[in-house]
N, C-alpha and C. Protein backbone atom coordinates (compact mmCIF):
# COMPACT_ATOMS: atom_id res chain seq x y z
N UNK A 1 81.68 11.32 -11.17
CA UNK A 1 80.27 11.56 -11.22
C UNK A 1 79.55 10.54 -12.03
N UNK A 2 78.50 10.47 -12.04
CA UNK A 2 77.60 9.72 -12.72
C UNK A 2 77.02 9.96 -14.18
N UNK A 3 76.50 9.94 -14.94
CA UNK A 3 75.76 9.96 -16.06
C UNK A 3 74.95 11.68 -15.90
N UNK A 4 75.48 12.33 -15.30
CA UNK A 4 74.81 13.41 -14.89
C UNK A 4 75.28 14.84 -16.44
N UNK A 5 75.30 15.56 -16.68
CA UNK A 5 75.84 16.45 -17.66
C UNK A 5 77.65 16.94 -17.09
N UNK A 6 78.04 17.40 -17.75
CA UNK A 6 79.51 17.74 -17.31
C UNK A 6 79.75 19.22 -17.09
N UNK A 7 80.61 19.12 -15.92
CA UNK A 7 80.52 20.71 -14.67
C UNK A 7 81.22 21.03 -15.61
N UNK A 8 81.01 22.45 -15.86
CA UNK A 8 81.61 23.64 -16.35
C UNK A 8 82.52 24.40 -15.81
N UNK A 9 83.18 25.14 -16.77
CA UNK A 9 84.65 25.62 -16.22
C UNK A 9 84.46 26.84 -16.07
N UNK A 10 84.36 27.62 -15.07
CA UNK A 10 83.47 28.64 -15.25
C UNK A 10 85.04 29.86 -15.57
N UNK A 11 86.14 28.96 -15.39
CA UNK A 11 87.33 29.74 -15.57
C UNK A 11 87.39 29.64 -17.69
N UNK A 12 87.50 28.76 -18.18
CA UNK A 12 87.15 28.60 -19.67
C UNK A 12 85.51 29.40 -20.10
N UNK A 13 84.76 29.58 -19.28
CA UNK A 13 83.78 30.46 -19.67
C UNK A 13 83.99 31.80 -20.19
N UNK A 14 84.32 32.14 -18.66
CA UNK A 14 85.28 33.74 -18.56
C UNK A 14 86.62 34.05 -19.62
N UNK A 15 87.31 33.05 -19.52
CA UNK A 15 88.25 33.24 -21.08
C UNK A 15 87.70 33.22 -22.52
N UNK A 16 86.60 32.59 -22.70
CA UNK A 16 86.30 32.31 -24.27
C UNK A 16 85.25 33.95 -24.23
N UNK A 17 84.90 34.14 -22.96
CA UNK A 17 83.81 35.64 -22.93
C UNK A 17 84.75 36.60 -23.36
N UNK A 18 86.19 36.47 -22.44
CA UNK A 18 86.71 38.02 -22.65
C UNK A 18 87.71 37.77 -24.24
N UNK A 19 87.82 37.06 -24.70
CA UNK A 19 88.09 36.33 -26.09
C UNK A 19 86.92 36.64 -27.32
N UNK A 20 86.15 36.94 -26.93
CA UNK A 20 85.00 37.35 -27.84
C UNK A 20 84.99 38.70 -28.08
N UNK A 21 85.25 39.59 -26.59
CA UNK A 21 84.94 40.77 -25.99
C UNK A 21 85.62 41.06 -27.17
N UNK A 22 87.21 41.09 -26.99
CA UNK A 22 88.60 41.68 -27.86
C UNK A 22 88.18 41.31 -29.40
N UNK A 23 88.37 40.29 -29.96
CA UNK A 23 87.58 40.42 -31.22
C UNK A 23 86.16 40.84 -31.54
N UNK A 24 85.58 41.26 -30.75
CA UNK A 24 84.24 41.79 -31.34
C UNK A 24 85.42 43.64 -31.33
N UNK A 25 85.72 43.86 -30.22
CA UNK A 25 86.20 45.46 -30.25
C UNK A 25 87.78 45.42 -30.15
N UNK A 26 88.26 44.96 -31.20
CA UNK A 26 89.80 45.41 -31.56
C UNK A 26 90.17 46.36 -31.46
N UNK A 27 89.33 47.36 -31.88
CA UNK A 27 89.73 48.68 -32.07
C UNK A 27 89.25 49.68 -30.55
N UNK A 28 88.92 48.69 -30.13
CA UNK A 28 89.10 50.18 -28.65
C UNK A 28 89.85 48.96 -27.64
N UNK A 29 90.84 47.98 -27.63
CA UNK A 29 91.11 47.46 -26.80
C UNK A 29 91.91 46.25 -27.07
N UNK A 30 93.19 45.45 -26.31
CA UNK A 30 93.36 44.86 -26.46
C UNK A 30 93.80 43.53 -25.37
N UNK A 31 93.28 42.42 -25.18
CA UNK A 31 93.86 41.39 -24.13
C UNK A 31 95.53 41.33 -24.18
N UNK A 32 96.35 41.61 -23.43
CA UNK A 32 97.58 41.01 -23.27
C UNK A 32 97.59 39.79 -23.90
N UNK A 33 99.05 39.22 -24.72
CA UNK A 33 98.50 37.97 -25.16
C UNK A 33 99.14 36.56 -24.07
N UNK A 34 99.95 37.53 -23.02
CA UNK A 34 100.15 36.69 -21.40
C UNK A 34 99.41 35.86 -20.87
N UNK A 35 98.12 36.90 -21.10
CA UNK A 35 96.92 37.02 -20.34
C UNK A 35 96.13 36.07 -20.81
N UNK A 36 95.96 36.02 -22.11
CA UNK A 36 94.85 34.64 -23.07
C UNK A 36 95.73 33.51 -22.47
N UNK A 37 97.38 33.74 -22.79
CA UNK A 37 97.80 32.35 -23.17
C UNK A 37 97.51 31.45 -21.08
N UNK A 38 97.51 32.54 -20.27
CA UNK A 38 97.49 31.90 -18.94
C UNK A 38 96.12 31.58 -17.80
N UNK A 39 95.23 32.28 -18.76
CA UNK A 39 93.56 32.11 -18.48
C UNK A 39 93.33 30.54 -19.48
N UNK A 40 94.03 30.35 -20.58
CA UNK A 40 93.66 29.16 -21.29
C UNK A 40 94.45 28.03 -20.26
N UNK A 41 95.56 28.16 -19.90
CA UNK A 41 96.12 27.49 -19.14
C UNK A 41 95.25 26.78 -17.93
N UNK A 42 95.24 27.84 -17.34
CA UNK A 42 94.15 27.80 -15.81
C UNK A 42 92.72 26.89 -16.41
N UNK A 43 92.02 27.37 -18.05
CA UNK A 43 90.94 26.30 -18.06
C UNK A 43 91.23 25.00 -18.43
N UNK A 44 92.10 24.76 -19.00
CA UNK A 44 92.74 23.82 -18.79
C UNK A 44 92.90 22.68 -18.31
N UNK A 45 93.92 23.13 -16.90
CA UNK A 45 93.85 22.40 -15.68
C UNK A 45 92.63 22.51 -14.90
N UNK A 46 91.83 23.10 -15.02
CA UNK A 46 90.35 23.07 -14.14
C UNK A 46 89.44 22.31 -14.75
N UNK A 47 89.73 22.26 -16.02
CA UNK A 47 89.07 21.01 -16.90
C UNK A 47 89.34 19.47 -16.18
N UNK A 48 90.65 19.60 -16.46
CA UNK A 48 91.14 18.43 -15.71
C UNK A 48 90.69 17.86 -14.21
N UNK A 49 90.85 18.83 -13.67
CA UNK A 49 90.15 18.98 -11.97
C UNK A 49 88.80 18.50 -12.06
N UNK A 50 87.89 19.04 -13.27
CA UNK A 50 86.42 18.75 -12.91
C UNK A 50 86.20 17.31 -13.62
N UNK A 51 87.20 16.67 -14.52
CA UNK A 51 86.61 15.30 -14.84
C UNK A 51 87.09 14.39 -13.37
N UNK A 52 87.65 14.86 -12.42
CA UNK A 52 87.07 14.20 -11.73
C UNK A 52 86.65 14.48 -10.24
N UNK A 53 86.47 16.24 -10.33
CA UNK A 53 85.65 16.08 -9.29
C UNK A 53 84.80 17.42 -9.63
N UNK A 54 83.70 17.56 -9.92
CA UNK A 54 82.26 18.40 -10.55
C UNK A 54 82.53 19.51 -9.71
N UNK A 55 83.12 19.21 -8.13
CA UNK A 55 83.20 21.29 -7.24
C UNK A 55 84.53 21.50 -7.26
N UNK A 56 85.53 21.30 -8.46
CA UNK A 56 86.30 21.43 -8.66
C UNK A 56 86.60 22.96 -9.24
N UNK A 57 86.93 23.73 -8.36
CA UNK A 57 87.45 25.04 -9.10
C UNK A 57 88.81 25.75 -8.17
N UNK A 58 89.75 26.06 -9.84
CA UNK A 58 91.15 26.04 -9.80
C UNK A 58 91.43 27.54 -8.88
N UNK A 59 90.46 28.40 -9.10
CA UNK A 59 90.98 29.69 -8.60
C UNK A 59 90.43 29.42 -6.54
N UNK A 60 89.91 28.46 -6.34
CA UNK A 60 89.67 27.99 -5.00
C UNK A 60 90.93 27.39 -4.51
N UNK A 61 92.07 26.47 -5.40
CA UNK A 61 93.36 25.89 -4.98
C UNK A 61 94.10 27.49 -5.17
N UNK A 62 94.01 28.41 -5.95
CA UNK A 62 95.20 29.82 -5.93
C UNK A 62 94.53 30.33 -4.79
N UNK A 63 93.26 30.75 -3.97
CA UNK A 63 92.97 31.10 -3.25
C UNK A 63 94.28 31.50 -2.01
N UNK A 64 94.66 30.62 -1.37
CA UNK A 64 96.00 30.79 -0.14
C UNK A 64 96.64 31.46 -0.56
N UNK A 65 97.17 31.40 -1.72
CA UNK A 65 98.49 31.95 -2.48
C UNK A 65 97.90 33.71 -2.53
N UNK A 66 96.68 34.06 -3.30
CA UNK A 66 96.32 35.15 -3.54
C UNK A 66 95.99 36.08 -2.05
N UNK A 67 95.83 34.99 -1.09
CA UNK A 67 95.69 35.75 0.41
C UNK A 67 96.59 36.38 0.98
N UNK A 68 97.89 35.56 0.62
CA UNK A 68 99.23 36.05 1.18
C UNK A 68 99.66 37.01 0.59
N UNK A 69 98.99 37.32 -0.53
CA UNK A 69 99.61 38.14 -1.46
C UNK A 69 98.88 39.76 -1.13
N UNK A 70 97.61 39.75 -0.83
CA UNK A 70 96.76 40.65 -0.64
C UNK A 70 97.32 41.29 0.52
N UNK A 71 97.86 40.40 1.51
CA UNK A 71 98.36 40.44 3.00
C UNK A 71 99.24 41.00 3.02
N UNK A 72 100.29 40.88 2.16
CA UNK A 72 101.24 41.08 2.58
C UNK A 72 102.66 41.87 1.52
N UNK A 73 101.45 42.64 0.55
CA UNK A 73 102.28 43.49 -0.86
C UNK A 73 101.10 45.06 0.00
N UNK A 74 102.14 45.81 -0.07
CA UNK A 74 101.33 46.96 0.48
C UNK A 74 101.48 47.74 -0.75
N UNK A 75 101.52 47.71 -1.94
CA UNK A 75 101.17 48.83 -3.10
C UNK A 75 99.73 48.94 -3.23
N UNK A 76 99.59 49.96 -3.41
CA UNK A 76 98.23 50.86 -3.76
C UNK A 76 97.12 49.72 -4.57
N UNK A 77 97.85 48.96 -5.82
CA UNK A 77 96.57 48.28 -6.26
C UNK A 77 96.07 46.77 -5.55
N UNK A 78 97.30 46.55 -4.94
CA UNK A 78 96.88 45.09 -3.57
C UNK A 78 95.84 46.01 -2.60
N UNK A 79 96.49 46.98 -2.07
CA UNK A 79 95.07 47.03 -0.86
C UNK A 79 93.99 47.74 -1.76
N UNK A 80 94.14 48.17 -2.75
CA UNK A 80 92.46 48.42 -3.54
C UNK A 80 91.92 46.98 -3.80
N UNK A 81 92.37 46.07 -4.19
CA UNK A 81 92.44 44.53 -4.39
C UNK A 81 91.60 44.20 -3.14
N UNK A 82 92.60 44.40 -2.37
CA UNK A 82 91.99 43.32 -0.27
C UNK A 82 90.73 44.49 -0.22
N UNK A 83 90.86 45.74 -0.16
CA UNK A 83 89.42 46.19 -0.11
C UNK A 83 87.89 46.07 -0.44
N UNK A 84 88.36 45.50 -2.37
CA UNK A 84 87.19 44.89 -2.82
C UNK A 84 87.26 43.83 -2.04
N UNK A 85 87.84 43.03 -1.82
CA UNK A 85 87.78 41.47 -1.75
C UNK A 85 86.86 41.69 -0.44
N UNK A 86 87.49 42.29 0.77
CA UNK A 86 86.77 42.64 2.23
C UNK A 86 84.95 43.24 2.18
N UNK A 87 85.20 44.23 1.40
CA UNK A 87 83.99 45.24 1.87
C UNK A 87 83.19 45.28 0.17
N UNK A 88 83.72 44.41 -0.92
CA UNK A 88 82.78 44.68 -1.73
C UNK A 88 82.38 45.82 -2.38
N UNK A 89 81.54 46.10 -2.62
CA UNK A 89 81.22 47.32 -3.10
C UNK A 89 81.25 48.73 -1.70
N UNK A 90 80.58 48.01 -1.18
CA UNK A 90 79.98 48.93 -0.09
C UNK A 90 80.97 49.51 1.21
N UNK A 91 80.85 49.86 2.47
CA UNK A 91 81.44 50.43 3.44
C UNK A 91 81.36 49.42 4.52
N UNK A 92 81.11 48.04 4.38
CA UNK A 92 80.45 47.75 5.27
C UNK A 92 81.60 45.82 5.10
N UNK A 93 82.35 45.76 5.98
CA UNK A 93 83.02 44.24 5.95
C UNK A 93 82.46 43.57 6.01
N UNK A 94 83.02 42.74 5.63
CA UNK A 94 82.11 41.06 5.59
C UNK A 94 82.91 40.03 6.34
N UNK A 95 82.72 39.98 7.02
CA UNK A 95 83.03 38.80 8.17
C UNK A 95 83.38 37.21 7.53
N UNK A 96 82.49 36.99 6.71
CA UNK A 96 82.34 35.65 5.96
C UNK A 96 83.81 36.15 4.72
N UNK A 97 84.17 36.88 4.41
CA UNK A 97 84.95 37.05 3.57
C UNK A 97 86.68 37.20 4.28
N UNK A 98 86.55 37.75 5.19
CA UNK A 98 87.59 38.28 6.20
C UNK A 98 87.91 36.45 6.87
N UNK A 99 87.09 35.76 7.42
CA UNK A 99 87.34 34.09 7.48
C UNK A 99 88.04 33.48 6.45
N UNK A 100 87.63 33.81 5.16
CA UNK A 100 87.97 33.09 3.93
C UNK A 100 89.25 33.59 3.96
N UNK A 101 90.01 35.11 3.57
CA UNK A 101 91.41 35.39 3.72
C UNK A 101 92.08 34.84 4.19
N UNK A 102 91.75 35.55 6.02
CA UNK A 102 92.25 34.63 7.03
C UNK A 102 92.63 32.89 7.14
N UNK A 103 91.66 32.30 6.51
CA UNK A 103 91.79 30.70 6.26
C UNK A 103 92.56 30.38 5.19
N UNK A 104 93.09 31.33 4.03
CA UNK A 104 93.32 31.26 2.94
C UNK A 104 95.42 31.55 3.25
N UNK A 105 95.20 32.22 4.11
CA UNK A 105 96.74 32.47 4.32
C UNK A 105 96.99 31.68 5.29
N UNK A 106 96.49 30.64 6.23
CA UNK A 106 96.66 29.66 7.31
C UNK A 106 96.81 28.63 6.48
N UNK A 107 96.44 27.92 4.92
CA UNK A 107 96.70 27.09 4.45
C UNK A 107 98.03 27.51 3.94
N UNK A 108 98.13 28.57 3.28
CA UNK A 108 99.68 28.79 2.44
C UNK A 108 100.19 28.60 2.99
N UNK A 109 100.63 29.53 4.19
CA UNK A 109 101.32 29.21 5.56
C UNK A 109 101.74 27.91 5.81
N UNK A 110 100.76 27.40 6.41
CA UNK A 110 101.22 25.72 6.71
C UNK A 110 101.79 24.86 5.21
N UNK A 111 101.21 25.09 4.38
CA UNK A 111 101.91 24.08 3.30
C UNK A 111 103.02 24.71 2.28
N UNK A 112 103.71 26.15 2.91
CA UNK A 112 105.15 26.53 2.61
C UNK A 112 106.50 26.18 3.87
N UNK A 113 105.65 26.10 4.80
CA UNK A 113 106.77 25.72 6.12
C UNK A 113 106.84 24.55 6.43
């Protein structure tokens, strides 16, 4: 990029937020410390991703991986998982989201075989 300001990690956002969350309320809650050490990870490498390219976001490369996974683990909290992911809040699918899956397990696919 150019002389422009520097893209944000919106994955290091979300970690330093829920990093605040837990030390502001210790006492009703606690982060796994799995969980810090592999959200710091992920900003990380997405850091890395965005010095050199600004629409760089890491949970868009796990995307395939998380499709296959939604697809194809039938326990109770995967299809509550593919449900949000499909229909959102509401009763109602989303077509534009159901493409994205669909496209998301056609990449894994092809770049595990």
């Amino acid at each position: 990029g150019g002389g422009g300001a520097a893209a944000s990690s919106t994955t290091a956002d979300l970690t330093a937020k829920i990093e605040q969350l837990q030390s502001e309320n210790a006492d009703v809650f606690a982060i796994p410390d799995y969980f810090v050490y592999m959200s710091r990870a992920f900003s990380t490498l997405e850091g890395i991703g965005l010095s050199s390219d600004s629409n760089y976001a890491i949970l868009k490369e796990c995307f395939p991986y998380l499709a296959k996974r939604l697809l194809s683990d039938d326990s109770p909290r995967a299809r509550g998982a593919l449900r949000t992911l499909l229909y959102g809040g509401g009763d109602e699918l989303s077509l534009s989201r159901l493409s994205e899956v669909a496209s998301g397990l056609e990449s894994y696919t092809t770049s595990t075989t």
